[in-house]
C-alpha atoms as a PDB file:
ATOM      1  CA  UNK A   1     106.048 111.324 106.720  1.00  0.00           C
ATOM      2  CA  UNK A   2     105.705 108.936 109.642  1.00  0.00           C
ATOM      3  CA  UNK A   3     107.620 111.323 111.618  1.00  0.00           C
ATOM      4  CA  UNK A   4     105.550 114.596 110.755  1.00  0.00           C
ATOM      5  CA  UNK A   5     102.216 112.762 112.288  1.00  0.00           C
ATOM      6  CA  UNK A   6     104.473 111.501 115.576  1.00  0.00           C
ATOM      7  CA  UNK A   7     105.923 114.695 116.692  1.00  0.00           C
ATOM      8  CA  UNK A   8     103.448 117.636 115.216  1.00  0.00           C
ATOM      9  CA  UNK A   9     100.410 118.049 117.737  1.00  0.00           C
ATOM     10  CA  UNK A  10      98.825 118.778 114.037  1.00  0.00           C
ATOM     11  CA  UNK A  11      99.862 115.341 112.915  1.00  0.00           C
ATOM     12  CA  UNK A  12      98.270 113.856 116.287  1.00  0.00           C
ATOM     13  CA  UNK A  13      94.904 115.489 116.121  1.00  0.00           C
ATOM     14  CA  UNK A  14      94.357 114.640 112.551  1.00  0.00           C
ATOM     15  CA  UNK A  15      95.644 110.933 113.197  1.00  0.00           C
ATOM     16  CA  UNK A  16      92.630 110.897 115.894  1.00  0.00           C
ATOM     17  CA  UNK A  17      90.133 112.633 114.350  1.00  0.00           C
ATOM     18  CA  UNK A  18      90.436 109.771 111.236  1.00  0.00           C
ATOM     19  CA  UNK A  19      90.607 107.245 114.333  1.00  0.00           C
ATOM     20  CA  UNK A  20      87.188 108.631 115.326  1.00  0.00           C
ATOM     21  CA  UNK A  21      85.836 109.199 111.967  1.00  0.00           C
ATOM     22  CA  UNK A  22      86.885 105.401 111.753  1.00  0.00           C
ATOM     23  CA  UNK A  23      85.070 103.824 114.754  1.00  0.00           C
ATOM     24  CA  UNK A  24      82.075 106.181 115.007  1.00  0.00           C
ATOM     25  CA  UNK A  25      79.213 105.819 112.250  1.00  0.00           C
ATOM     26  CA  UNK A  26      77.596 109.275 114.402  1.00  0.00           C
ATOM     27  CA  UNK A  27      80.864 111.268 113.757  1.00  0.00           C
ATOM     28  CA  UNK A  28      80.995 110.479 109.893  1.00  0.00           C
ATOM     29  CA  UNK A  29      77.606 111.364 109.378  1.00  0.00           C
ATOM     30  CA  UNK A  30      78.078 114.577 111.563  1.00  0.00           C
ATOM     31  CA  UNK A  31      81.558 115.234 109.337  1.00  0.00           C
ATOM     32  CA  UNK A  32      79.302 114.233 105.908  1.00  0.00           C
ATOM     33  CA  UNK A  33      76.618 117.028 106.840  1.00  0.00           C
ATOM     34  CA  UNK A  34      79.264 119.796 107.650  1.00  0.00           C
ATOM     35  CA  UNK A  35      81.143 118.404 104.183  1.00  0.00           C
ATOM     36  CA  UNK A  36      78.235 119.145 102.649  1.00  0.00           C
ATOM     37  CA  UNK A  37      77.076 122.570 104.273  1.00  0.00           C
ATOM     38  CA  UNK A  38      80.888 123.710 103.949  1.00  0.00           C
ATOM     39  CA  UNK A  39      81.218 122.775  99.620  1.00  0.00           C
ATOM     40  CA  UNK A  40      77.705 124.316  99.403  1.00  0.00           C
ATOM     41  CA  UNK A  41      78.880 127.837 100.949  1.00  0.00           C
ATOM     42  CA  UNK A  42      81.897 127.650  98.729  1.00  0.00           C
ATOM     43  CA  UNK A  43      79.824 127.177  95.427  1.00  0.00           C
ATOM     44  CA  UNK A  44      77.093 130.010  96.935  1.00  0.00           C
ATOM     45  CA  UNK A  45      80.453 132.268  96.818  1.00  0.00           C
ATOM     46  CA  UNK A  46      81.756 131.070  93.773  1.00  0.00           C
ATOM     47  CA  UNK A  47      78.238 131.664  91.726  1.00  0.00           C
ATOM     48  CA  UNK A  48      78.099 135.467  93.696  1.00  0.00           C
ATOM     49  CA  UNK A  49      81.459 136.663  92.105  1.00  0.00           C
ATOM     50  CA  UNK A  50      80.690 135.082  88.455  1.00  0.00           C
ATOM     51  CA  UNK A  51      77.765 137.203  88.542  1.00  0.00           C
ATOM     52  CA  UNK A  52      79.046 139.857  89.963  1.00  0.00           C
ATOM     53  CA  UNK A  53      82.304 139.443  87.274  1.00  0.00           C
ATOM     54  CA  UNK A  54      79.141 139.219  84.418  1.00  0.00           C
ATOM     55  CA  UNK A  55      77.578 142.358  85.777  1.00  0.00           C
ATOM     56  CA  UNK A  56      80.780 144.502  85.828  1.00  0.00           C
ATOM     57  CA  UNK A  57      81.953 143.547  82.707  1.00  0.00           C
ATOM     58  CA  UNK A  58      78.329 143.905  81.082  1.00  0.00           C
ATOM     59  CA  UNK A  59      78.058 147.987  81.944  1.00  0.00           C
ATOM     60  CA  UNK A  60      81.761 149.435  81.366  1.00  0.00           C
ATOM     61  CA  UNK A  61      80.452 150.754  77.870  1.00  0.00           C
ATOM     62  CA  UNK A  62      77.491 152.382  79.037  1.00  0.00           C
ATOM     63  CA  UNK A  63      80.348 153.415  81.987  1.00  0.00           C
ATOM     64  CA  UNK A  64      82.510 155.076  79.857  1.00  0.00           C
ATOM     65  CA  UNK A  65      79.690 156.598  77.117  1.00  0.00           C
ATOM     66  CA  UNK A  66      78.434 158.672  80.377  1.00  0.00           C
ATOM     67  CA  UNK A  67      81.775 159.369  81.420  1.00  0.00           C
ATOM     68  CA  UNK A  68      83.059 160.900  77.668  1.00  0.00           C
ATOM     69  CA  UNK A  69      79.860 162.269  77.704  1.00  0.00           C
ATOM     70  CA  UNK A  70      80.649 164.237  80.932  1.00  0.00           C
ATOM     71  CA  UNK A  71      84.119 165.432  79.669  1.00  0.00           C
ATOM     72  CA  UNK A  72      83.205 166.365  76.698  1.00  0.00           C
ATOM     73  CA  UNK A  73      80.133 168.653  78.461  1.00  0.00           C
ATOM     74  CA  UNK A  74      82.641 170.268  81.033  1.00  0.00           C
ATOM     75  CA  UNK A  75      85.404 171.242  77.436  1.00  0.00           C
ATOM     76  CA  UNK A  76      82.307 172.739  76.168  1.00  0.00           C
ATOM     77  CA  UNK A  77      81.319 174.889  79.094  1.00  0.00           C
ATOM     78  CA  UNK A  78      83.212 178.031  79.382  1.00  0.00           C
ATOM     79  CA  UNK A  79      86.039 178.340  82.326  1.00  0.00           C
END
């Protein structure tokens, strides 16, 4: 593992941003506040497609009553 953090320029900017999030009480708050912003946009999205999952599966009756009620009004209408 030692070696992944050495030679991946990945590994190196990750091993200094927990340096600075280390020595720096201004960077962890900063890092806190976009933590916070960031889990808070993900729930926001989350909530959205429950409710739009609720809606959806809420109407497909009433969906497919008007849609047997269109078939069955164009096999009654004369071709």
């Amino acid at each position: 593992m030692l070696k992944f953090i050495r030679k991946s320029p990945f590994g190196f900017i990750m091993g200094a941003a927990a340096i600075i999030l280390l020595v720096s009480p201004e960077a962890r708050e900063e890092a806190r506040k976009a933590i916070v912003k960031g889990t808070t946009i993900v729930l926001n999205l989350v909530d959205q497609v429950k409710n739009s999952a609720l809606l959806t599966s809420s109407n497909p009756p009433e969906l497919l009553s008007s849609a047997t009620e269109q078939a069955a009004e164009n096999n009654d209408s004369p071709i």
